[in-house]
PDB file of N, CA and C in Angstrom:
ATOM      1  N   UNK A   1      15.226  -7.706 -11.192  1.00  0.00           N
ATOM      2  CA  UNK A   1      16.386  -7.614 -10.348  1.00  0.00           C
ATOM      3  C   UNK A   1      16.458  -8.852  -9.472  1.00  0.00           C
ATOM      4  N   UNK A   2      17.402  -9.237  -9.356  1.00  0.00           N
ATOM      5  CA  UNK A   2      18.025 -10.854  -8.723  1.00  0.00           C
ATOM      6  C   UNK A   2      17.907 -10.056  -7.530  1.00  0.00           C
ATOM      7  N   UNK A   3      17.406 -11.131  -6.032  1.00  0.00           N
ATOM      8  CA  UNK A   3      17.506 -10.559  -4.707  1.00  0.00           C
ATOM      9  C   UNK A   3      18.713 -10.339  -4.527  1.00  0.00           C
ATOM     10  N   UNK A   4      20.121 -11.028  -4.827  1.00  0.00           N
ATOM     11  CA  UNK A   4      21.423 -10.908  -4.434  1.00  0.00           C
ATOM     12  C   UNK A   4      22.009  -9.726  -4.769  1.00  0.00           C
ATOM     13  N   UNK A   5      21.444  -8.911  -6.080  1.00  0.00           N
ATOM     14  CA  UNK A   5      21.826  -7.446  -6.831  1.00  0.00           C
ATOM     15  C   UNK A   5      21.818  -6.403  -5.856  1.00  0.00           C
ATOM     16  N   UNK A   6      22.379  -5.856  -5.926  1.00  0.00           N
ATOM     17  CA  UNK A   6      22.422  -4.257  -5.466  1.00  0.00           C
ATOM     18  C   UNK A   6      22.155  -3.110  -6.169  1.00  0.00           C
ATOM     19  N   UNK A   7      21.164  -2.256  -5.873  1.00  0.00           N
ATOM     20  CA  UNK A   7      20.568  -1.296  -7.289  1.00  0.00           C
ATOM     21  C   UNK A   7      20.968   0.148  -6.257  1.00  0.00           C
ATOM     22  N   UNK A   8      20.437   1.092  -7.139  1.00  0.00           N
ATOM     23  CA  UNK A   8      20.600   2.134  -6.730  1.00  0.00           C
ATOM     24  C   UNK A   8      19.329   2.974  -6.774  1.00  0.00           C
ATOM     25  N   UNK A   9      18.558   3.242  -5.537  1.00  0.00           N
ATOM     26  CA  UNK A   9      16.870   3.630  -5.884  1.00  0.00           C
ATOM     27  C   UNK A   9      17.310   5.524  -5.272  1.00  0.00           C
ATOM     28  N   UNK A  10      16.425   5.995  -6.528  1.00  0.00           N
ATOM     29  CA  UNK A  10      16.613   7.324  -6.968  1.00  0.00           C
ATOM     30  C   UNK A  10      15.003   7.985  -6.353  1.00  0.00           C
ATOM     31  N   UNK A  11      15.193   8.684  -5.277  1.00  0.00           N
ATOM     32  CA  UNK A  11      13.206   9.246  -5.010  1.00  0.00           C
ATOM     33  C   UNK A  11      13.931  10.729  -5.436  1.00  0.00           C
ATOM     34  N   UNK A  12      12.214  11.439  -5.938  1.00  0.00           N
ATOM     35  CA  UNK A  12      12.507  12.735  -6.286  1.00  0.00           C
ATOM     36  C   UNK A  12      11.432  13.252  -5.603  1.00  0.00           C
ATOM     37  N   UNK A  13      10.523  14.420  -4.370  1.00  0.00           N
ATOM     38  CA  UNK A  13       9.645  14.790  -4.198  1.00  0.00           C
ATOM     39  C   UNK A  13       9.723  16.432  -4.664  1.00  0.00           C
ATOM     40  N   UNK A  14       8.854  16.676  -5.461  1.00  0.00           N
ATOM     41  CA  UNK A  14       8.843  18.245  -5.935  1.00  0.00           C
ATOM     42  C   UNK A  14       8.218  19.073  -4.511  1.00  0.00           C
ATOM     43  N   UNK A  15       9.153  20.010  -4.236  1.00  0.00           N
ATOM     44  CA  UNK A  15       8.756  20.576  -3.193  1.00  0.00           C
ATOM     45  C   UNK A  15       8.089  22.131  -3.513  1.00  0.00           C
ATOM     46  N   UNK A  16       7.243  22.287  -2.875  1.00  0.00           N
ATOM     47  CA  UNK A  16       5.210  23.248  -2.929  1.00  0.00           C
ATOM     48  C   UNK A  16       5.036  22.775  -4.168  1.00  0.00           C
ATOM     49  N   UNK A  17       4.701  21.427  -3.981  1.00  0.00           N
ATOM     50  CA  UNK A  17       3.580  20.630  -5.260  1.00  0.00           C
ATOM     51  C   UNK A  17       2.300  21.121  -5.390  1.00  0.00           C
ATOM     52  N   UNK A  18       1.774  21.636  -3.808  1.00  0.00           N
ATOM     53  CA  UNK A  18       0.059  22.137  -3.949  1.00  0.00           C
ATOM     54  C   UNK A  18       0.055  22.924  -4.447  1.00  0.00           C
ATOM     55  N   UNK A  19       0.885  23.772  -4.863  1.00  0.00           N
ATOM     56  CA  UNK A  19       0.798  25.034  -5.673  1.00  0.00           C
ATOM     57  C   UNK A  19      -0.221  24.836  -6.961  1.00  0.00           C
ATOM     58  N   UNK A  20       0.647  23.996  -7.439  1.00  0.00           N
ATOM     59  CA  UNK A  20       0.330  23.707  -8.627  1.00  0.00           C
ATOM     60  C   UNK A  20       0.339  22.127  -9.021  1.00  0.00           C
ATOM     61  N   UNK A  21      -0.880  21.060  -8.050  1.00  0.00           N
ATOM     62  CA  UNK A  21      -0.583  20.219  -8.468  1.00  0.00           C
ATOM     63  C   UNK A  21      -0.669  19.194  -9.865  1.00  0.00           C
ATOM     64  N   UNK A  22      -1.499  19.904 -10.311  1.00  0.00           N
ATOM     65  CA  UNK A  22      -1.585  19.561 -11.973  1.00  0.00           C
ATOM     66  C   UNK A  22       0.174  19.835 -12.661  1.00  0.00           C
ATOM     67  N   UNK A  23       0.333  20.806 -12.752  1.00  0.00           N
ATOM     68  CA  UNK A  23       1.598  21.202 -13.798  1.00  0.00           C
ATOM     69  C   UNK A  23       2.630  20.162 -12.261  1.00  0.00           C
ATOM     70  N   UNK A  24       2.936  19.919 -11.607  1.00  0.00           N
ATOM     71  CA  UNK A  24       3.949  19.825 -11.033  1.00  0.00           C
ATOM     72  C   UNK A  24       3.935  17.634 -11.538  1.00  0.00           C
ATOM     73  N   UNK A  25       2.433  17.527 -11.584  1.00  0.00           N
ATOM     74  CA  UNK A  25       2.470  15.927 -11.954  1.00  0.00           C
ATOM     75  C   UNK A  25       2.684  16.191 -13.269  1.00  0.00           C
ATOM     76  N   UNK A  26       2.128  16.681 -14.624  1.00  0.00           N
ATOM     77  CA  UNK A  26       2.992  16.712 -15.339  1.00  0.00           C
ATOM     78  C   UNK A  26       4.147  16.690 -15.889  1.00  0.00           C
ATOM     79  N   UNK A  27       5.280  17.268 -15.364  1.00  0.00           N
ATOM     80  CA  UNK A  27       6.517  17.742 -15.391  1.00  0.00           C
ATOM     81  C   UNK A  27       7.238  16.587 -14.444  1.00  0.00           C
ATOM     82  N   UNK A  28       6.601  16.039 -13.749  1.00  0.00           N
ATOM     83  CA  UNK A  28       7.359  14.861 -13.289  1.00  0.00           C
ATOM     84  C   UNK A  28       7.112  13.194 -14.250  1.00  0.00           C
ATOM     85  N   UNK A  29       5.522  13.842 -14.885  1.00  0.00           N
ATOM     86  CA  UNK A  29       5.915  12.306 -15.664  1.00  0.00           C
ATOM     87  C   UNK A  29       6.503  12.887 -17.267  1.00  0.00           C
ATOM     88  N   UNK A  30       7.240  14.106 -17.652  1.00  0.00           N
ATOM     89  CA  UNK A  30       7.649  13.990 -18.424  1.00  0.00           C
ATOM     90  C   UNK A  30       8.993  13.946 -17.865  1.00  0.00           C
ATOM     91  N   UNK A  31       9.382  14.042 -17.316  1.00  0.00           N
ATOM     92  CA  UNK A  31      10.812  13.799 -16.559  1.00  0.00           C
ATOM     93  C   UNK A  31      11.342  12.527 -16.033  1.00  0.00           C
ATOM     94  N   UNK A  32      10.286  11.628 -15.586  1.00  0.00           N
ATOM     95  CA  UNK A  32      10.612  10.533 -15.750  1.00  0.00           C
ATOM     96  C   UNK A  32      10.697   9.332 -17.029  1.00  0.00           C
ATOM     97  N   UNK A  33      10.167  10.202 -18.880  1.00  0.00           N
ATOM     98  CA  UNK A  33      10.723   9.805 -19.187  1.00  0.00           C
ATOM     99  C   UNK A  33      11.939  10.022 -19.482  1.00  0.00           C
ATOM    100  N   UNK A  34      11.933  11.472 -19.606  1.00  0.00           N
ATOM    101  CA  UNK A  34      13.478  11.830 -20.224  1.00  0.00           C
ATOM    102  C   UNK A  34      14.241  10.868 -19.198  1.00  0.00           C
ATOM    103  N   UNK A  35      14.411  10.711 -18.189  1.00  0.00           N
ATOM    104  CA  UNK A  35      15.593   9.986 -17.297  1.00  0.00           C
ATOM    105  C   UNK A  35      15.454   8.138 -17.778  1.00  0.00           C
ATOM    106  N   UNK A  36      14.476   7.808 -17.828  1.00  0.00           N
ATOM    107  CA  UNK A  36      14.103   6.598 -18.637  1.00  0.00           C
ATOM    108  C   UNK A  36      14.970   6.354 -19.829  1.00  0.00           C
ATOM    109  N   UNK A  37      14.675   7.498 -21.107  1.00  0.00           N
ATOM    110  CA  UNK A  37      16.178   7.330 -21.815  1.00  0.00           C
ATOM    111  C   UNK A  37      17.551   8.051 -21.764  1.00  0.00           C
ATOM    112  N   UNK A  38      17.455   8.805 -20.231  1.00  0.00           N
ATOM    113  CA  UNK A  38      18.974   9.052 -20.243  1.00  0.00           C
ATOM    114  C   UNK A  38      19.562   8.023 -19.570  1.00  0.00           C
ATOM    115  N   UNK A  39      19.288   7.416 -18.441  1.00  0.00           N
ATOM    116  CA  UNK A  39      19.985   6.160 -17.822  1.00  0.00           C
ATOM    117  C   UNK A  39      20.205   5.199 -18.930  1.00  0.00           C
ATOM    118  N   UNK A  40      18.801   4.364 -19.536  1.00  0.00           N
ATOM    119  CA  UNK A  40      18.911   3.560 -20.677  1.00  0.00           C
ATOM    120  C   UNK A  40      19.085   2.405 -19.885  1.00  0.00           C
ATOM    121  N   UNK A  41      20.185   1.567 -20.329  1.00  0.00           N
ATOM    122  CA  UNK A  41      20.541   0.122 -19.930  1.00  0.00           C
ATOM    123  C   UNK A  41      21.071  -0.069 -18.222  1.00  0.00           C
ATOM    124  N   UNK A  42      21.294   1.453 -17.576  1.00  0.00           N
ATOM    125  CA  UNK A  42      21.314   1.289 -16.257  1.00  0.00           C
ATOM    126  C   UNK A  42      20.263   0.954 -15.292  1.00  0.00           C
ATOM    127  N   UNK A  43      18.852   1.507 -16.065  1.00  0.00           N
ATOM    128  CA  UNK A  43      17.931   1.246 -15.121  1.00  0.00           C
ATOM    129  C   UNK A  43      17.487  -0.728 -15.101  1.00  0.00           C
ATOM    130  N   UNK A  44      17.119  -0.539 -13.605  1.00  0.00           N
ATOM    131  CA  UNK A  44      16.969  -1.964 -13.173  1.00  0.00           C
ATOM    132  C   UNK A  44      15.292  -2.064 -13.294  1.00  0.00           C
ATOM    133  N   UNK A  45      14.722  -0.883 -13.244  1.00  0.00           N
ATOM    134  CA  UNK A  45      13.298  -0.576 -12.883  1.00  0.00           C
ATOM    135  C   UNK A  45      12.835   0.882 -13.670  1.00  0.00           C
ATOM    136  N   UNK A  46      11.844   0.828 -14.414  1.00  0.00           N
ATOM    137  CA  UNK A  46      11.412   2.635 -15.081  1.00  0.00           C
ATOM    138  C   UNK A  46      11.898   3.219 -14.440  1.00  0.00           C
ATOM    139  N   UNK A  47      12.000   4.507 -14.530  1.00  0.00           N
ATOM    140  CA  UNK A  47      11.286   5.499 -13.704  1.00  0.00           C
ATOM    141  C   UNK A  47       9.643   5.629 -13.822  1.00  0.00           C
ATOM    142  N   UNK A  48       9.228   6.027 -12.726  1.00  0.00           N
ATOM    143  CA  UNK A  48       7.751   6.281 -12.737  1.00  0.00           C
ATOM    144  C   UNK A  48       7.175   7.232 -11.531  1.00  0.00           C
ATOM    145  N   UNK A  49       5.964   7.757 -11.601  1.00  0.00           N
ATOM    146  CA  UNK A  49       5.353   8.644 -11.235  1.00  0.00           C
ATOM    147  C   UNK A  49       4.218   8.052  -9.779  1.00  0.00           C
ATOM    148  N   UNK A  50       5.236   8.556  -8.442  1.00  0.00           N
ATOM    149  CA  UNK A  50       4.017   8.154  -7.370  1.00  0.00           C
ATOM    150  C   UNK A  50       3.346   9.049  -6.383  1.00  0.00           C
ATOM    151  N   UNK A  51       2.650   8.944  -6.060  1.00  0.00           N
ATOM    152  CA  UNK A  51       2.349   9.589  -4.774  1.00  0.00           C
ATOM    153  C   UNK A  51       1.888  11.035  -4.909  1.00  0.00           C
ATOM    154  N   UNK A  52       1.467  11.545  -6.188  1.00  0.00           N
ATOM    155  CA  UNK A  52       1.044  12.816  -6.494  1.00  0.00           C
ATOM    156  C   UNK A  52       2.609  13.795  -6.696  1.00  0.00           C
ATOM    157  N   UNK A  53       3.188  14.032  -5.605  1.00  0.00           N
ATOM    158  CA  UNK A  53       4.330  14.480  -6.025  1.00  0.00           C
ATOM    159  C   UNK A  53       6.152  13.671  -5.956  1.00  0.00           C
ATOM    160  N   UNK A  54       5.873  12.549  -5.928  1.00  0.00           N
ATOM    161  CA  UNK A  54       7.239  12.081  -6.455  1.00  0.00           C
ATOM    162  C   UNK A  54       7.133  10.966  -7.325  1.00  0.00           C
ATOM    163  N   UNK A  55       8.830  10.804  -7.475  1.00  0.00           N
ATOM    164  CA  UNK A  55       8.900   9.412  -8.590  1.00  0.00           C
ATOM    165  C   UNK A  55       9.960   8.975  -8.178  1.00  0.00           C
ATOM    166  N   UNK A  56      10.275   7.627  -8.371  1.00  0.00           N
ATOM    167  CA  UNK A  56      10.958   7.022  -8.013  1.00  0.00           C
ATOM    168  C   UNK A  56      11.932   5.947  -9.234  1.00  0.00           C
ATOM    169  N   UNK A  57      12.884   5.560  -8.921  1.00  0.00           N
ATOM    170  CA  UNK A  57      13.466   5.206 -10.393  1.00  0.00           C
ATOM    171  C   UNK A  57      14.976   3.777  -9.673  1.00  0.00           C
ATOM    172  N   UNK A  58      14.800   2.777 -10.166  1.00  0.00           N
ATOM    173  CA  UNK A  58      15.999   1.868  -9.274  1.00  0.00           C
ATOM    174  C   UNK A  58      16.685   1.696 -10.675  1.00  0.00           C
ATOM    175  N   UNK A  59      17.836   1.827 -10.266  1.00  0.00           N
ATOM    176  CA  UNK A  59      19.523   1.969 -11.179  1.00  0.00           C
ATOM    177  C   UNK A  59      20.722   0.660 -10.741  1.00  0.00           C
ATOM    178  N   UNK A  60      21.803   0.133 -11.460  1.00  0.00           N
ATOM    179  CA  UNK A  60      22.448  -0.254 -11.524  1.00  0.00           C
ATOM    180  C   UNK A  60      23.210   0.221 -10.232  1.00  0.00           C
ATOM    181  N   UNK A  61      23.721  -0.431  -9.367  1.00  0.00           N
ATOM    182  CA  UNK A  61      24.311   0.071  -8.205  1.00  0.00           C
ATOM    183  C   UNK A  61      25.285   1.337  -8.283  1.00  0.00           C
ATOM    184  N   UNK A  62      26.390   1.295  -9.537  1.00  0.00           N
ATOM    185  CA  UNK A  62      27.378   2.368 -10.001  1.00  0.00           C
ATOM    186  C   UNK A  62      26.634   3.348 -10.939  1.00  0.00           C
ATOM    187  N   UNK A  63      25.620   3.213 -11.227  1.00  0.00           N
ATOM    188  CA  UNK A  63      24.680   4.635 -12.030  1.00  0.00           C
ATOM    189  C   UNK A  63      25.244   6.046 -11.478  1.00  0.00           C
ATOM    190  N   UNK A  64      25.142   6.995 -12.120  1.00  0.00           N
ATOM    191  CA  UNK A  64      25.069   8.111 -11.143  1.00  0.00           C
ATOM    192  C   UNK A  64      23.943   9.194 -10.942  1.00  0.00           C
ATOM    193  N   UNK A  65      23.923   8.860  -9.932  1.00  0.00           N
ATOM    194  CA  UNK A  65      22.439  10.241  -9.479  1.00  0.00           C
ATOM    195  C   UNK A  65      22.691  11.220 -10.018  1.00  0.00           C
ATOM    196  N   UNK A  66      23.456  11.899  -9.928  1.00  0.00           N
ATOM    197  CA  UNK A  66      23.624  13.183 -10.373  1.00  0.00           C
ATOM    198  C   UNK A  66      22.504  13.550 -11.867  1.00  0.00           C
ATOM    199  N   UNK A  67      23.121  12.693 -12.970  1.00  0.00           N
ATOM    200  CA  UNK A  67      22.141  12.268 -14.239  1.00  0.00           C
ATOM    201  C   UNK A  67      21.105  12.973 -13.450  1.00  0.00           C
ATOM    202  N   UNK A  68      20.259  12.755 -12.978  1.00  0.00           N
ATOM    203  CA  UNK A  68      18.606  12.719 -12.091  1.00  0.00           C
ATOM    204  C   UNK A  68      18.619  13.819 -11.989  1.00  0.00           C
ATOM    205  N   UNK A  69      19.570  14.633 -11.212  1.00  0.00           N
ATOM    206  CA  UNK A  69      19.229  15.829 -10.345  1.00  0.00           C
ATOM    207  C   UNK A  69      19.607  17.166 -11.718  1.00  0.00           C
ATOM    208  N   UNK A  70      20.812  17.071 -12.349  1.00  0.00           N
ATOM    209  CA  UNK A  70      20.798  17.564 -13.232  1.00  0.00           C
ATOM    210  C   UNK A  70      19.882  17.529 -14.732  1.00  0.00           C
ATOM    211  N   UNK A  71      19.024  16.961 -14.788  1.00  0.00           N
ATOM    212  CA  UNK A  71      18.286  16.440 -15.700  1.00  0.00           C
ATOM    213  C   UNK A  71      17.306  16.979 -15.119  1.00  0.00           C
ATOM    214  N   UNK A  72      16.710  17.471 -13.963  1.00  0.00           N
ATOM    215  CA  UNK A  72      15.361  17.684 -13.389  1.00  0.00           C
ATOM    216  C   UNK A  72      15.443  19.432 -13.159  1.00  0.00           C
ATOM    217  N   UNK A  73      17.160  19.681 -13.124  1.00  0.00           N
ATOM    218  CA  UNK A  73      17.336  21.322 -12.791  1.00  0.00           C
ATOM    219  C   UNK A  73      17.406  21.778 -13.947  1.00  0.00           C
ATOM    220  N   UNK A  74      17.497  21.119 -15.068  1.00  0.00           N
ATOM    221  CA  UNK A  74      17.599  21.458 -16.589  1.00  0.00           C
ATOM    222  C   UNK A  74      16.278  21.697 -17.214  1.00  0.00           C
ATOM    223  N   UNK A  75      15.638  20.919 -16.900  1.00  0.00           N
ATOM    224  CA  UNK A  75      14.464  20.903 -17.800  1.00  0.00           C
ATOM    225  C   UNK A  75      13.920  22.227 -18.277  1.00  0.00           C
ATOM    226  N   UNK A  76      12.890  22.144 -19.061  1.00  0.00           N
ATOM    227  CA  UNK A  76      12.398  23.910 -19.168  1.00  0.00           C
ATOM    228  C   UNK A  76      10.882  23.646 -17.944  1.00  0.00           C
ATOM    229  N   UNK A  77      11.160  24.941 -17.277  1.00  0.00           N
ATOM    230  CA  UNK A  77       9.788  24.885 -16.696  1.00  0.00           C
ATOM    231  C   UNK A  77      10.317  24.022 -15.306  1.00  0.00           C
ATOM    232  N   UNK A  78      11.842  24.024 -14.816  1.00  0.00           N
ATOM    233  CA  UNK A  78      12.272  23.342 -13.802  1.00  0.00           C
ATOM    234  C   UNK A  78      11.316  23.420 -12.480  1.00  0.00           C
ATOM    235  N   UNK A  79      11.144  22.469 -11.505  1.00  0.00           N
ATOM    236  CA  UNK A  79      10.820  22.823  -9.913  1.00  0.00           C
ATOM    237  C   UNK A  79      11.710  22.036  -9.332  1.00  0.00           C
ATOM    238  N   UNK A  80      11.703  22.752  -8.009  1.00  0.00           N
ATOM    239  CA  UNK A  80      12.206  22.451  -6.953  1.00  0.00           C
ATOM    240  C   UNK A  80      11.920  21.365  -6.324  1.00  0.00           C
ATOM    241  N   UNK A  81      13.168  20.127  -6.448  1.00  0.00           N
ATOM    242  CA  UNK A  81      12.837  18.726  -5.826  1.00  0.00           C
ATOM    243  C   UNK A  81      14.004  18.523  -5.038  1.00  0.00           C
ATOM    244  N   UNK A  82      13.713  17.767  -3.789  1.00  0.00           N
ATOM    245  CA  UNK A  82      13.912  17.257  -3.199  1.00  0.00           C
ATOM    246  C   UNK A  82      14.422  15.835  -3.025  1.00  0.00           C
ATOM    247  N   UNK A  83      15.746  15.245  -3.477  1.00  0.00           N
ATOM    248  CA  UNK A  83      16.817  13.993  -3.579  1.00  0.00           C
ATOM    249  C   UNK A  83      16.738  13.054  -2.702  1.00  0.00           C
ATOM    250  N   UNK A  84      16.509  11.661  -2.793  1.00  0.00           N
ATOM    251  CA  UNK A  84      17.095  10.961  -2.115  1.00  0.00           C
ATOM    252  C   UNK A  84      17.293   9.291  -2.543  1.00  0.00           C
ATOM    253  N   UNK A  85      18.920   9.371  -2.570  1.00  0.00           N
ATOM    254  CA  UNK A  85      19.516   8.485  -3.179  1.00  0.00           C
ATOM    255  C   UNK A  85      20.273   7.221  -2.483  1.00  0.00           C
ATOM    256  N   UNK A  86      19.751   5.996  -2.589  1.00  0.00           N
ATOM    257  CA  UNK A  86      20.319   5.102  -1.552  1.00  0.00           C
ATOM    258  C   UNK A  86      20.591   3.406  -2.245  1.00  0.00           C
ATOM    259  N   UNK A  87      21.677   3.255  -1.639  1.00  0.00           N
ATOM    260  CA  UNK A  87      22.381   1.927  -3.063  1.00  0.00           C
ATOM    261  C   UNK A  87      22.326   0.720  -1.491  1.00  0.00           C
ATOM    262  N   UNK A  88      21.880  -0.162  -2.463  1.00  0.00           N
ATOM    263  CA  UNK A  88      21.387  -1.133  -0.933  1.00  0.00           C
ATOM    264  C   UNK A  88      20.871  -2.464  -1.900  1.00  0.00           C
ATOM    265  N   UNK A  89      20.450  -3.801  -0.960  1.00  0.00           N
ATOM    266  CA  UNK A  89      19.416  -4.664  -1.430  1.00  0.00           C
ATOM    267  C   UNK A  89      18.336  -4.408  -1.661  1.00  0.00           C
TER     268      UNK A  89
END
């Protein structure tokens, strides 16, 4: 990404990860690929897997989040995450 670009960075934190933090890191790094090839040529950056329970993913400034959030409430075996979407330098 050129410093002058504007992307669109996508965080996801699964919320009561301690529950289950094994299955909850799972399910987030298979979710970050599925979003890997649902964006495709939008992403500026993978998606990828941080911090035990989130991931993070930078997009084409006009991408749409939504993709993300619906893609994560779909899955089989869905959890409860927590959005936050911000289009900037």
């Amino acid at each position: 990404m050129k410093e002058s670009e504007i992307g669109l960075v996508i965080l996801g934190d699964v919320v009561g990860s301690g529950r289950d933090h094994v299955g909850s890191a799972a399910w987030l790094r298979d979710l970050a690929v599925e979003l890997d090839e649902a964006y495709g040529k939008e992403r500026l950056v993978p998606f990828s897997f941080t911090q035990g329970d989130e991931m993070q993913g930078l997009l084409v400034a006009d991408a749409d989040p939504l993709v993300a959030v619906l893609h994560a409430a779909l899955t089989q075996a869905a959890r409860p995450i927590r959005w936050v979407c911000v289009r900037g330098k």
